[in-house]
Structure formats: structure tokens, C-alpha cells
Protein backbone atom coordinates (compact mmCIF):
# COMPACT_ATOMS: atom_id res chain seq x y z
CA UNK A 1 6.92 7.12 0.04
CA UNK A 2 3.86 6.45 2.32
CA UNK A 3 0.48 4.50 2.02
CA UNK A 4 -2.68 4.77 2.83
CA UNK A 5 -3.92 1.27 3.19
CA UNK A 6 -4.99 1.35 6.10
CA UNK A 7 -7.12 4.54 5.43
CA UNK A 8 -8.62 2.86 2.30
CA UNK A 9 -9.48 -0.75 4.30
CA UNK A 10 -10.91 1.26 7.32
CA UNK A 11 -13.29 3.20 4.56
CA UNK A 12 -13.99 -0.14 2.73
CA UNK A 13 -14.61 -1.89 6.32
CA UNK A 14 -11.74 -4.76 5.11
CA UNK A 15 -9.74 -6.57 7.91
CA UNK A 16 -5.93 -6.90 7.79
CA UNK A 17 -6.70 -10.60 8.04
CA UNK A 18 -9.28 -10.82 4.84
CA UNK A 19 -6.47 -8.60 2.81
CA UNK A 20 -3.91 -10.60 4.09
CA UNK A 21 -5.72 -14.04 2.80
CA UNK A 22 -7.21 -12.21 -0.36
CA UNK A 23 -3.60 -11.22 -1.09
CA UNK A 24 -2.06 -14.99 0.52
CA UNK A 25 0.37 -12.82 2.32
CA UNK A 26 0.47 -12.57 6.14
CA UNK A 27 -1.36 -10.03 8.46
CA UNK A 28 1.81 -9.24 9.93
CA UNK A 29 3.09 -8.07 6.56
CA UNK A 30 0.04 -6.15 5.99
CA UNK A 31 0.78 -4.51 9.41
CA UNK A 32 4.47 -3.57 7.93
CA UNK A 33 2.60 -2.11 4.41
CA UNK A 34 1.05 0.30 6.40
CA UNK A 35 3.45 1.18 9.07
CA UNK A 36 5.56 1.55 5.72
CA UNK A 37 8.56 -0.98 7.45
CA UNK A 38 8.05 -2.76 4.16
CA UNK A 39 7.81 -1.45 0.21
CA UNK A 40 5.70 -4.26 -1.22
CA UNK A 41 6.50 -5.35 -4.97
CA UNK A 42 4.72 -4.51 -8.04
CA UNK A 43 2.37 -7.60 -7.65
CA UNK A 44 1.49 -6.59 -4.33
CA UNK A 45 0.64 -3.14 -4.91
CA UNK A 46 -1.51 -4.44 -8.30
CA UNK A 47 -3.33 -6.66 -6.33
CA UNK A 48 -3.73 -4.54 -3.42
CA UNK A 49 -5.25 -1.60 -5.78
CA UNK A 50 -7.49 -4.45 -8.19
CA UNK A 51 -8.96 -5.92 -4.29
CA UNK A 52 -9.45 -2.72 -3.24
CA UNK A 53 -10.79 -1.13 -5.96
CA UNK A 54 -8.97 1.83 -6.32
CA UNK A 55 -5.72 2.93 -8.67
CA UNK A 56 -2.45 2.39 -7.40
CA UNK A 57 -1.56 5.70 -7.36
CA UNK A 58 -3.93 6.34 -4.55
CA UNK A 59 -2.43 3.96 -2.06
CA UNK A 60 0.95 4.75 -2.99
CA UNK A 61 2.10 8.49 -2.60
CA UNK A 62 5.35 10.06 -3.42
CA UNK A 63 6.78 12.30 -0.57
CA UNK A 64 9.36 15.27 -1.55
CA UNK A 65 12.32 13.57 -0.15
CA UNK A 66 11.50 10.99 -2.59
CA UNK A 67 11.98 13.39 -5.69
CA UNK A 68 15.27 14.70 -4.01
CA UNK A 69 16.93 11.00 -4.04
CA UNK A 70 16.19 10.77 -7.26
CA UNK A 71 16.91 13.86 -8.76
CA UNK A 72 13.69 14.07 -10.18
CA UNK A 73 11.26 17.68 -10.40
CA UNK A 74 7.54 16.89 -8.88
């Protein structure tokens, strides 16, 4: 799976430290989301998309390799 927080905070002109304190996690987590070193939780994700302002499903993307673990068809 990969992100593209950073993409959508650049556009939105968001810093990792006003996400970080809008979301009361650290920056250096933030720095992980996007790097994709760490899968943040449902409530993470939620309130990532609600602050900013887009679906889920636009920050989060499913790769190939992630059907093929899982059996699943795209």
C-alpha cells in the first residue's frame, strides 16, 4: 500500500507539524505515514482524510502486490 500525504499537505500548504498537532500524534510519525515505515489505524486515516478534506481512498492506494497477498482480483 502507499500514501500520498505528503502530496496532498504540500497541495493544501499543511506542515507535518500542524497535522501532527491537528491529529495529537507526533511529526516524526507523520514522517513514517509518508515514508510508509508505518500503516496508521483506522482513526488515523479518518482523521487524516476529515482534516484534509479529501476521502480516504485518495490518500490510501492499493498496490498489486497487495491484491496478490490477499488473494483478492483488482
Amino acid at each position: 500500500m502507499k500514501n500520498c500525504v505528503k502530496k496532498i499537505r504540500d497541495k493544501k500548504n499543511i506542515s507535518i507539524s500542524e497535522l501532527a498537532e491537528k491529529l495529537q500524534i507526533g511529526t516524526q510519525k507523520i514522517l513514517e505515514i509518508e515514508n510508509n515505515i508505518f500503516m496508521p489505524d483506522a482513526i488515523i486515516a479518518l482523521k487524516l482524510a476529515k482534516y484534509l478534506q479529501v476521502k480516504v481512498q485518495e490518500i490510501f492506494l492499493l498496490e498489486e502486490s497487495d491484491y496478490l497477498e490477499t488473494n483478492l482480483e483488482m
